[in-house]
PDB file of N, CA and C in Angstrom:
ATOM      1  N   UNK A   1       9.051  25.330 206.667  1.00  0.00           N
ATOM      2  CA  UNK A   1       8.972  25.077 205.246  1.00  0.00           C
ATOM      3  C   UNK A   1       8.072  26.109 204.584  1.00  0.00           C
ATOM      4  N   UNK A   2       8.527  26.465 203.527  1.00  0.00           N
ATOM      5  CA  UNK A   2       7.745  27.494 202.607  1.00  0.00           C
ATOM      6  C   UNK A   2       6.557  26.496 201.783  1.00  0.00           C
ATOM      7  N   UNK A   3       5.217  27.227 202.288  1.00  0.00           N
ATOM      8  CA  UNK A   3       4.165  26.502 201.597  1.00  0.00           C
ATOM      9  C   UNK A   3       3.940  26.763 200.340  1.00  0.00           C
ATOM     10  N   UNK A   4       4.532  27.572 199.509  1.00  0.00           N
ATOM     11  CA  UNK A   4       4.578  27.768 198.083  1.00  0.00           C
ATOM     12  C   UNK A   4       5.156  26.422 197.570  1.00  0.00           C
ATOM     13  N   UNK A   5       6.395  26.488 198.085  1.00  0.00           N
ATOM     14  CA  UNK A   5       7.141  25.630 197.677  1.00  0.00           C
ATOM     15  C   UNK A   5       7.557  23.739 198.060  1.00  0.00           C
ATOM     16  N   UNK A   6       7.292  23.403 196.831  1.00  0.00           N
ATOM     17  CA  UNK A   6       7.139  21.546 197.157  1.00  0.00           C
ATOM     18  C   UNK A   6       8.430  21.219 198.921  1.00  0.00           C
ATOM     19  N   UNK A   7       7.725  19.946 199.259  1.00  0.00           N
ATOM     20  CA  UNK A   7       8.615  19.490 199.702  1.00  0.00           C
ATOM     21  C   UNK A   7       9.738  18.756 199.146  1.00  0.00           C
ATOM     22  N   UNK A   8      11.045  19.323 200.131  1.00  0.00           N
ATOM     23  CA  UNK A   8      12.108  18.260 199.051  1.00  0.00           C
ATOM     24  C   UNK A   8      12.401  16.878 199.653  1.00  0.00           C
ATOM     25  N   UNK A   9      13.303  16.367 198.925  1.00  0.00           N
ATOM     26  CA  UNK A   9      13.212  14.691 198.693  1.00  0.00           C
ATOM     27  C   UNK A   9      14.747  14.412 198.689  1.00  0.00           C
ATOM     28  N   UNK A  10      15.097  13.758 199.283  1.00  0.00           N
ATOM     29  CA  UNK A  10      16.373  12.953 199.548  1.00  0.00           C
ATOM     30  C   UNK A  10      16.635  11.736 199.762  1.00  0.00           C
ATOM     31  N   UNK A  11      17.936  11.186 198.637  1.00  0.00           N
ATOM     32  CA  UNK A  11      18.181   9.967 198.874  1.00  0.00           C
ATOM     33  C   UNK A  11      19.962   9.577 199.224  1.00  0.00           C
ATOM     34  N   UNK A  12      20.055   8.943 200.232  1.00  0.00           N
ATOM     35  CA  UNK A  12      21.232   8.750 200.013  1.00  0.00           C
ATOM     36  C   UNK A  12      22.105   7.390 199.871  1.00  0.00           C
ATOM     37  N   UNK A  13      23.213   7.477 199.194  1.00  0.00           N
ATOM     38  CA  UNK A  13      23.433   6.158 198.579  1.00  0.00           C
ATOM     39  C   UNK A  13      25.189   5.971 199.300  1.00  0.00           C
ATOM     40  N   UNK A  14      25.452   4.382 199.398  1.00  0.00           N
ATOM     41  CA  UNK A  14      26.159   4.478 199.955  1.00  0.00           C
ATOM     42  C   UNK A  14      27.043   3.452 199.028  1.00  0.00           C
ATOM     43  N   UNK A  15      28.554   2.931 198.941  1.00  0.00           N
ATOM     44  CA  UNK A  15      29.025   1.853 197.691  1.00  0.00           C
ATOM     45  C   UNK A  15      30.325   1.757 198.726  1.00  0.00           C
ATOM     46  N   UNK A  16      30.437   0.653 199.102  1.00  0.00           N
ATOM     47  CA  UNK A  16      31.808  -0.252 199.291  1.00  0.00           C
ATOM     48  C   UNK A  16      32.596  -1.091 198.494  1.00  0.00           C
ATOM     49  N   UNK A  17      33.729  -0.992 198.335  1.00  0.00           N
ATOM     50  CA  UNK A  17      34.702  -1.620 197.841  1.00  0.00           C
ATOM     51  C   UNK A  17      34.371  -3.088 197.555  1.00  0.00           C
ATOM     52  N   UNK A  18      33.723  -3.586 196.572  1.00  0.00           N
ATOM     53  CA  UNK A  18      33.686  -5.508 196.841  1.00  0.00           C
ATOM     54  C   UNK A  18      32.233  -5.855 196.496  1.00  0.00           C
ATOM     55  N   UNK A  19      31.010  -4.516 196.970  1.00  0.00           N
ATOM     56  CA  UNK A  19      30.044  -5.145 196.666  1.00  0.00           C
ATOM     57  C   UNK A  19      29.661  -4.758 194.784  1.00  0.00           C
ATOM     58  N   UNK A  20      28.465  -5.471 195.027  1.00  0.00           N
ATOM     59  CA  UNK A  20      27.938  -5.255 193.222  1.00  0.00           C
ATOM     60  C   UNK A  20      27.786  -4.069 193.161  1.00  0.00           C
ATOM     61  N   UNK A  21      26.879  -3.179 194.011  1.00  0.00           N
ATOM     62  CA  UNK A  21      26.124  -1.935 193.827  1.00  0.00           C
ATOM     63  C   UNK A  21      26.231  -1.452 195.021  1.00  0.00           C
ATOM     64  N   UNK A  22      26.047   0.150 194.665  1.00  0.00           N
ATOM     65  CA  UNK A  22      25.802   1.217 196.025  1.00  0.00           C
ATOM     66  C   UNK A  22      24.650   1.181 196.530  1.00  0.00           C
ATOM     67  N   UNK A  23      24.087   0.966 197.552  1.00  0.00           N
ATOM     68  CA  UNK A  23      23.033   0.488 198.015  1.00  0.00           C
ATOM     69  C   UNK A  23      22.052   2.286 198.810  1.00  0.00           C
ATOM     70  N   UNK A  24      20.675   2.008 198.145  1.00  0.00           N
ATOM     71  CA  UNK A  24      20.314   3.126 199.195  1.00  0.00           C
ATOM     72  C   UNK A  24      19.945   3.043 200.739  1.00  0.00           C
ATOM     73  N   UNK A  25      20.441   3.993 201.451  1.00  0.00           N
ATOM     74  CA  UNK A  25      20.723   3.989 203.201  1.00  0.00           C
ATOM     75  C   UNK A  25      19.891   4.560 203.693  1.00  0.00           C
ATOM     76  N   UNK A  26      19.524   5.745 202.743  1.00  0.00           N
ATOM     77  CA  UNK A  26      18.198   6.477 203.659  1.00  0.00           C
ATOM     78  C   UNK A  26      17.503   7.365 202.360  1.00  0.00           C
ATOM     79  N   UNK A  27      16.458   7.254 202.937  1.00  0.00           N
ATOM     80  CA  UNK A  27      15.396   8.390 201.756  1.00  0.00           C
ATOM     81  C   UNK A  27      14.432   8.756 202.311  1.00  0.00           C
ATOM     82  N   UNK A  28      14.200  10.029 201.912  1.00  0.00           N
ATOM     83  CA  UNK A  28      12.547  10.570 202.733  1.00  0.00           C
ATOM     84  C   UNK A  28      12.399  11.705 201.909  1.00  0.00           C
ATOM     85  N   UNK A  29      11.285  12.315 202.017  1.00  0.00           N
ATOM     86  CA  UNK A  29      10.469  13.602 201.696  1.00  0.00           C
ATOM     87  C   UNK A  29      10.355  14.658 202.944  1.00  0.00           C
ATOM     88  N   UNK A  30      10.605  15.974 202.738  1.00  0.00           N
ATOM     89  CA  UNK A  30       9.948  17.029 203.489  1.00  0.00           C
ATOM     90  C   UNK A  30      11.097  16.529 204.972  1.00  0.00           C
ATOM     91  N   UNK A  31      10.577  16.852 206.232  1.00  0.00           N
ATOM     92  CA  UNK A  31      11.415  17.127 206.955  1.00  0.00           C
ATOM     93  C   UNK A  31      12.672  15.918 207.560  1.00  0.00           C
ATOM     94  N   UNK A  32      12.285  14.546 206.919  1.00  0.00           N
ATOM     95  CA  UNK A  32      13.289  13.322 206.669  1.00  0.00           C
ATOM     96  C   UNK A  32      14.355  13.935 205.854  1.00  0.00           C
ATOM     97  N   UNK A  33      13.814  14.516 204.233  1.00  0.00           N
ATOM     98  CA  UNK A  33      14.471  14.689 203.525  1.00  0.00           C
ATOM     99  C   UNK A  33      15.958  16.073 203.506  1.00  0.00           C
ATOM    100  N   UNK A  34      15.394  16.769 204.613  1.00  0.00           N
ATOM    101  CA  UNK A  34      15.556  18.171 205.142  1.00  0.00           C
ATOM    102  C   UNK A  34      16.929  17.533 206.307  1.00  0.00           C
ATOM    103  N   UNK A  35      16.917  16.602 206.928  1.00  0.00           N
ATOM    104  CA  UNK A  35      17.307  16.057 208.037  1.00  0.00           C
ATOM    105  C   UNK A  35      18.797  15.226 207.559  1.00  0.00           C
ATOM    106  N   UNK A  36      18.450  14.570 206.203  1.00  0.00           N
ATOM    107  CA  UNK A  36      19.215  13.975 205.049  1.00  0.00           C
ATOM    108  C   UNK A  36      20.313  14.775 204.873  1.00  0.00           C
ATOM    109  N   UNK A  37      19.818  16.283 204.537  1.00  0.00           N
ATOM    110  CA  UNK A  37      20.919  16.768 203.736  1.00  0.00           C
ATOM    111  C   UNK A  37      21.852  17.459 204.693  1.00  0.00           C
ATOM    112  N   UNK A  38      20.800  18.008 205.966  1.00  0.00           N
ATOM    113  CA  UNK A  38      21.445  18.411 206.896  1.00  0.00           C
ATOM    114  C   UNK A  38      22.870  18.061 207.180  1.00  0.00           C
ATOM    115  N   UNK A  39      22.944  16.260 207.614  1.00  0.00           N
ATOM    116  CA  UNK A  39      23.223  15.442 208.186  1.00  0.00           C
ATOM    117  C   UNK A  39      24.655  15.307 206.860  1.00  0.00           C
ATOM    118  N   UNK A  40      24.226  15.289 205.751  1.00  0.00           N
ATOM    119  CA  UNK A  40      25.528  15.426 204.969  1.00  0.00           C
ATOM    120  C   UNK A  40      26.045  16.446 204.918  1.00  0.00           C
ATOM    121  N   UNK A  41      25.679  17.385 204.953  1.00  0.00           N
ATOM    122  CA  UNK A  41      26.541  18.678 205.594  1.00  0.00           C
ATOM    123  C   UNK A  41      26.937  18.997 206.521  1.00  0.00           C
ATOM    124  N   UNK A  42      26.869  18.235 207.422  1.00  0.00           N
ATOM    125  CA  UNK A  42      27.467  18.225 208.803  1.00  0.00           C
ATOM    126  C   UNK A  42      28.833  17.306 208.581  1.00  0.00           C
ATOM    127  N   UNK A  43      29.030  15.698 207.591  1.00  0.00           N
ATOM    128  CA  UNK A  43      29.762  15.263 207.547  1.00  0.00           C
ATOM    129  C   UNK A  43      30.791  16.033 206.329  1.00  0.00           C
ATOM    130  N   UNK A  44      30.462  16.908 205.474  1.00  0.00           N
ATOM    131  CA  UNK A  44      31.523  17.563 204.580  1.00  0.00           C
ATOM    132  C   UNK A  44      30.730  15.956 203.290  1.00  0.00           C
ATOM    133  N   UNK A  45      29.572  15.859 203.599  1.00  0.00           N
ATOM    134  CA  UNK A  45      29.534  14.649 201.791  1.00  0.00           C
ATOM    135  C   UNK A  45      28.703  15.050 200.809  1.00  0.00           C
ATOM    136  N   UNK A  46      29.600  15.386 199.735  1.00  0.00           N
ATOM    137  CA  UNK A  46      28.798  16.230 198.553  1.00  0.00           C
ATOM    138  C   UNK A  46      27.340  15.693 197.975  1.00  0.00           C
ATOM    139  N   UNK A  47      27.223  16.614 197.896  1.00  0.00           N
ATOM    140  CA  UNK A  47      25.917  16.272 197.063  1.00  0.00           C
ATOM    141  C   UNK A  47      25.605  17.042 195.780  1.00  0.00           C
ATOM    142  N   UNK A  48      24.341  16.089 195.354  1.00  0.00           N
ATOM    143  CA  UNK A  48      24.198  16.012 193.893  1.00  0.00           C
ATOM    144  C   UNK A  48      22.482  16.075 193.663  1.00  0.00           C
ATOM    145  N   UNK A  49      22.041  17.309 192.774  1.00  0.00           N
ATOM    146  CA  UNK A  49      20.895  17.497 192.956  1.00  0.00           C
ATOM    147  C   UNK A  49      20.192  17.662 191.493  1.00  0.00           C
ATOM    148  N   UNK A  50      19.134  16.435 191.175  1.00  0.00           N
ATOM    149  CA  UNK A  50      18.954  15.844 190.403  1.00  0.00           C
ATOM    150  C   UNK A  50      17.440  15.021 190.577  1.00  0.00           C
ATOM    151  N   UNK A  51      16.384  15.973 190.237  1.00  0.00           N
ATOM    152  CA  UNK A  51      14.935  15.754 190.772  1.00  0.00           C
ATOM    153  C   UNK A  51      14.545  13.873 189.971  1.00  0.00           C
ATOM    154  N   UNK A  52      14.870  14.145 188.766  1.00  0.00           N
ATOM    155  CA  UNK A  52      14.702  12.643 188.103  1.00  0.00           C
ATOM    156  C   UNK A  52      15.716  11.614 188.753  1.00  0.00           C
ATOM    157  N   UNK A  53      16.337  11.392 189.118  1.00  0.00           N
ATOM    158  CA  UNK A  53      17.598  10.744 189.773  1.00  0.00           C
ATOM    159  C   UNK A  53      16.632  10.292 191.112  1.00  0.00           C
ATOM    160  N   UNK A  54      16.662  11.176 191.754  1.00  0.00           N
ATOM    161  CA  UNK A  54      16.359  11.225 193.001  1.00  0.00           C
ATOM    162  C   UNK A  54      14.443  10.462 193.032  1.00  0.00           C
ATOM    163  N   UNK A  55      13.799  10.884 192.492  1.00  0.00           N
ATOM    164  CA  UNK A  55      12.278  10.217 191.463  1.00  0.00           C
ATOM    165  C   UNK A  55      12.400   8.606 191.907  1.00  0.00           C
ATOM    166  N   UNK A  56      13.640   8.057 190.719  1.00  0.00           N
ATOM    167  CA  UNK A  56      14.188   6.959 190.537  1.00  0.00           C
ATOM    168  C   UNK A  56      14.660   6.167 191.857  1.00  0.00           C
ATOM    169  N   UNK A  57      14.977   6.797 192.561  1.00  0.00           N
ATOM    170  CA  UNK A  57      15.837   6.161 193.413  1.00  0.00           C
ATOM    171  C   UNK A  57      14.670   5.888 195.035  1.00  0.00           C
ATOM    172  N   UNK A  58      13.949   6.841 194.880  1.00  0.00           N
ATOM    173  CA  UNK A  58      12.996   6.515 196.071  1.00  0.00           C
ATOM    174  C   UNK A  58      12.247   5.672 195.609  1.00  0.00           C
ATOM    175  N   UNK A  59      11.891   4.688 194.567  1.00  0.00           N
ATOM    176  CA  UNK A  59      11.971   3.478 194.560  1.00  0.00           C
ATOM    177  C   UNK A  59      12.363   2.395 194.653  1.00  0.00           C
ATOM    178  N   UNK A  60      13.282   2.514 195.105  1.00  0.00           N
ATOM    179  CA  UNK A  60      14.315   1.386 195.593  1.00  0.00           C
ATOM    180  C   UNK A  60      14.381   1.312 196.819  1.00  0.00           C
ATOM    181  N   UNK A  61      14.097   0.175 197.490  1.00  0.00           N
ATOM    182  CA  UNK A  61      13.757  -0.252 198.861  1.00  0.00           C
ATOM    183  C   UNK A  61      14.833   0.397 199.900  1.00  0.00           C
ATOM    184  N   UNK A  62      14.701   0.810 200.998  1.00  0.00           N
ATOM    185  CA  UNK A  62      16.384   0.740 201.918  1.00  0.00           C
ATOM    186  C   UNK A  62      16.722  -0.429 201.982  1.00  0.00           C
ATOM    187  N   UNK A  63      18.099  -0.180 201.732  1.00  0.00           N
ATOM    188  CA  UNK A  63      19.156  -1.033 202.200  1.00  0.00           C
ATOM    189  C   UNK A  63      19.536  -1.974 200.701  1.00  0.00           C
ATOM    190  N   UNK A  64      18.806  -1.627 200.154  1.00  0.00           N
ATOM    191  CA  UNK A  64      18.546  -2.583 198.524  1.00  0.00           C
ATOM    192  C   UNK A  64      19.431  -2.083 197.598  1.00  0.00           C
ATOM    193  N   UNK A  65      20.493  -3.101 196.966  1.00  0.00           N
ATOM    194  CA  UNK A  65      21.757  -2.371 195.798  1.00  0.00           C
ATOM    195  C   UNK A  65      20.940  -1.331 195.077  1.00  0.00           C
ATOM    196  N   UNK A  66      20.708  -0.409 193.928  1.00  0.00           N
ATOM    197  CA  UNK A  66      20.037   0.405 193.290  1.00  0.00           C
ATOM    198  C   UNK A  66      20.545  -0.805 191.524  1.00  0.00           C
ATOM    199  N   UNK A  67      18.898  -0.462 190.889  1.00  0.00           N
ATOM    200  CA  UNK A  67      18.622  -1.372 189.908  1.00  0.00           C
ATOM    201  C   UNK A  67      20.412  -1.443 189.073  1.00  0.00           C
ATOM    202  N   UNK A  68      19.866  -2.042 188.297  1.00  0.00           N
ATOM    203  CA  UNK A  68      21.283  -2.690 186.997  1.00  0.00           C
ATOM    204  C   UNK A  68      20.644  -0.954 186.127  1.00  0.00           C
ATOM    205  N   UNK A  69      19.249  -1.198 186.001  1.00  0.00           N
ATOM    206  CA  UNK A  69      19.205   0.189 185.059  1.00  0.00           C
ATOM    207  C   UNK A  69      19.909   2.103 185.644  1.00  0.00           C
ATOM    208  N   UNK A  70      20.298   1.847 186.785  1.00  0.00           N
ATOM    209  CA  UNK A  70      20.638   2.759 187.048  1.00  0.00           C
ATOM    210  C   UNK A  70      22.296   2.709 187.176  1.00  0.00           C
ATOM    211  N   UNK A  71      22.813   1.693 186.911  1.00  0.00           N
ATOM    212  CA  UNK A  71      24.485   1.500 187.373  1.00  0.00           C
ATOM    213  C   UNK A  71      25.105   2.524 186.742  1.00  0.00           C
ATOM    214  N   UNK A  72      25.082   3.328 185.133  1.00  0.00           N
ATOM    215  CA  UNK A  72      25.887   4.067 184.047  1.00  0.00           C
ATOM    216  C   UNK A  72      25.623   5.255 184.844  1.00  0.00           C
ATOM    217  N   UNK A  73      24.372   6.015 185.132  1.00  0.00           N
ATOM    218  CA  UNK A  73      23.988   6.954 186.172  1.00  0.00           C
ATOM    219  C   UNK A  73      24.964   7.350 187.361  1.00  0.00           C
ATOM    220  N   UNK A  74      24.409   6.277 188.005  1.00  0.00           N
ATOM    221  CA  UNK A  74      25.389   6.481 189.595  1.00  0.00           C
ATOM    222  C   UNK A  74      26.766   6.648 189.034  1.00  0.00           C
ATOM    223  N   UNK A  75      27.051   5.597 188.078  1.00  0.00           N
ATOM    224  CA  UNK A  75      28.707   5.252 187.810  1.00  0.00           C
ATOM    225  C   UNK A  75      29.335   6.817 187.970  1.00  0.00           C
ATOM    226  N   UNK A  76      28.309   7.296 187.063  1.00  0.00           N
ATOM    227  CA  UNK A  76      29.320   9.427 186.463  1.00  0.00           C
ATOM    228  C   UNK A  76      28.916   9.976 187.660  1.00  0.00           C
ATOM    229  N   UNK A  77      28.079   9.746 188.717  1.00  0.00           N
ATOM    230  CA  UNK A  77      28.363  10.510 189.442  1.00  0.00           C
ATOM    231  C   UNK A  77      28.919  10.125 190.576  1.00  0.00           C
ATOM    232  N   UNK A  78      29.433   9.101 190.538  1.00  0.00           N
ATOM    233  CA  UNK A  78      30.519   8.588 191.538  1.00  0.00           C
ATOM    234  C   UNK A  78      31.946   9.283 191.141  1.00  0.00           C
ATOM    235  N   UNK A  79      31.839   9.175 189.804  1.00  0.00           N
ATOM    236  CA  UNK A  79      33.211   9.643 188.867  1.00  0.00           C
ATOM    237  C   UNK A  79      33.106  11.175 189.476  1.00  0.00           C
ATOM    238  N   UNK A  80      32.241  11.876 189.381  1.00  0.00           N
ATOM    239  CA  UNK A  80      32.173  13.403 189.741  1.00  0.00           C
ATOM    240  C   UNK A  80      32.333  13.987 191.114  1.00  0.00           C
ATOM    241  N   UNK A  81      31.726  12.806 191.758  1.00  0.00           N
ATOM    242  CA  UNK A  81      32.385  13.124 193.116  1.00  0.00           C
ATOM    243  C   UNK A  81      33.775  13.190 193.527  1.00  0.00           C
ATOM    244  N   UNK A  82      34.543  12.047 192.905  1.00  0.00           N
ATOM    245  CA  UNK A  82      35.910  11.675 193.159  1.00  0.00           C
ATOM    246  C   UNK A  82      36.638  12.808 192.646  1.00  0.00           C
ATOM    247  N   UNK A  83      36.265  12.904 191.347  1.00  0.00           N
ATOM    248  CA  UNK A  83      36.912  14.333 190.785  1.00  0.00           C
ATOM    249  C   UNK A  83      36.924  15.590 191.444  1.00  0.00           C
ATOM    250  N   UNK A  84      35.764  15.725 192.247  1.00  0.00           N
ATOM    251  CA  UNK A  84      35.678  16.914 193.614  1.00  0.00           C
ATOM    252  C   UNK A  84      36.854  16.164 194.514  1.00  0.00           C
ATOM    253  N   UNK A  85      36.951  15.631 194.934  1.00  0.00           N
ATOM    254  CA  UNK A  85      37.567  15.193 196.566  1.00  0.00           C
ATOM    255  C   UNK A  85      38.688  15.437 196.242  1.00  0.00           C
ATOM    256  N   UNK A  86      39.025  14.836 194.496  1.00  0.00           N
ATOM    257  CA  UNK A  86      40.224  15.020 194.155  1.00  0.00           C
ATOM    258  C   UNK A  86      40.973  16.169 194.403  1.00  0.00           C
ATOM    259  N   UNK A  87      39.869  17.014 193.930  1.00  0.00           N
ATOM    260  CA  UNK A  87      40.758  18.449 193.753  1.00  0.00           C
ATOM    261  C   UNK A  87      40.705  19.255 194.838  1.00  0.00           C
ATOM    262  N   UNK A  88      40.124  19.035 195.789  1.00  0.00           N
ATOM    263  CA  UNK A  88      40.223  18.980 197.181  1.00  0.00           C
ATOM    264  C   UNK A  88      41.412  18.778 197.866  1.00  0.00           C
ATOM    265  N   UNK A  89      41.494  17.652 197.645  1.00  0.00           N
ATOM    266  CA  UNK A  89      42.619  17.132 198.369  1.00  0.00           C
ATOM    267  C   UNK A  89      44.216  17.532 197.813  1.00  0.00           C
ATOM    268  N   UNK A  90      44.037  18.134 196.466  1.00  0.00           N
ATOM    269  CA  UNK A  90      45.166  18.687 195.786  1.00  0.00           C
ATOM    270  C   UNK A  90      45.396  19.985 195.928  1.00  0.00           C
ATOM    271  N   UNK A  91      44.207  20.697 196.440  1.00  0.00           N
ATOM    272  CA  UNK A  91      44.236  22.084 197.054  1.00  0.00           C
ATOM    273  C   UNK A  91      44.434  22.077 198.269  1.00  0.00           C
ATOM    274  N   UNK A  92      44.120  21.007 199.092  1.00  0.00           N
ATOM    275  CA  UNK A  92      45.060  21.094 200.369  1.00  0.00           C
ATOM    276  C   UNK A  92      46.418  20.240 200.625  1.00  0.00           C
ATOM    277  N   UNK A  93      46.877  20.346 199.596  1.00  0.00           N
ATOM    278  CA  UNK A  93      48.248  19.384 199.798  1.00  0.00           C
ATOM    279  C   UNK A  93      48.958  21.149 199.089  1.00  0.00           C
ATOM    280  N   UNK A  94      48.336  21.851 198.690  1.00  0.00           N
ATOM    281  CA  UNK A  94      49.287  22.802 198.251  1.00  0.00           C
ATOM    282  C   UNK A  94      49.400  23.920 199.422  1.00  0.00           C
TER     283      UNK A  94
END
């Protein structure tokens, strides 16, 4: 890690079909957080980088839905993800 530079921070959120909310699965700082993103780049799962978002969200317990005040938030970037996969998946169907 570059000592100039902060440690980073990762949260990741996860949402099934049925429940209320996407619940957070894992979060950490510095080499947790490093391990996080790794680990989604190993599976191909986009990410979204967003220091206030991310602030917000490492308050929320693991395993805990993420607040009612954050639902409009997550919502667009659930929407933004899909819209990636989408066009993904329309660039490999061509």
């Amino acid at each position: 890690m570059n000592p100039h530079k902060p440690a980073p921070s990762a949260v990741a959120l996860a949402y099934r079909a049925g429940h209320a909310a996407p619940k957070v699965v894992a979060k950490g700082h510095g080499l947790i957080a490093e391990e996080i993103i790794a680990r989604a780049r190993e599976h191909g799962v986009f990410m979204h980088e967003s220091k206030e978002l991310v602030a917000l969200l490492m308050q929320v317990e693991l395993d805990r839905d993420i607040p009612p005040a954050l639902y409009r938030t997550v919502a667009e970037l659930l929407a933004w993800l899909y819209r990636i996969e989408a066009a993904q998946e329309a660039g490999d169907a061509n």
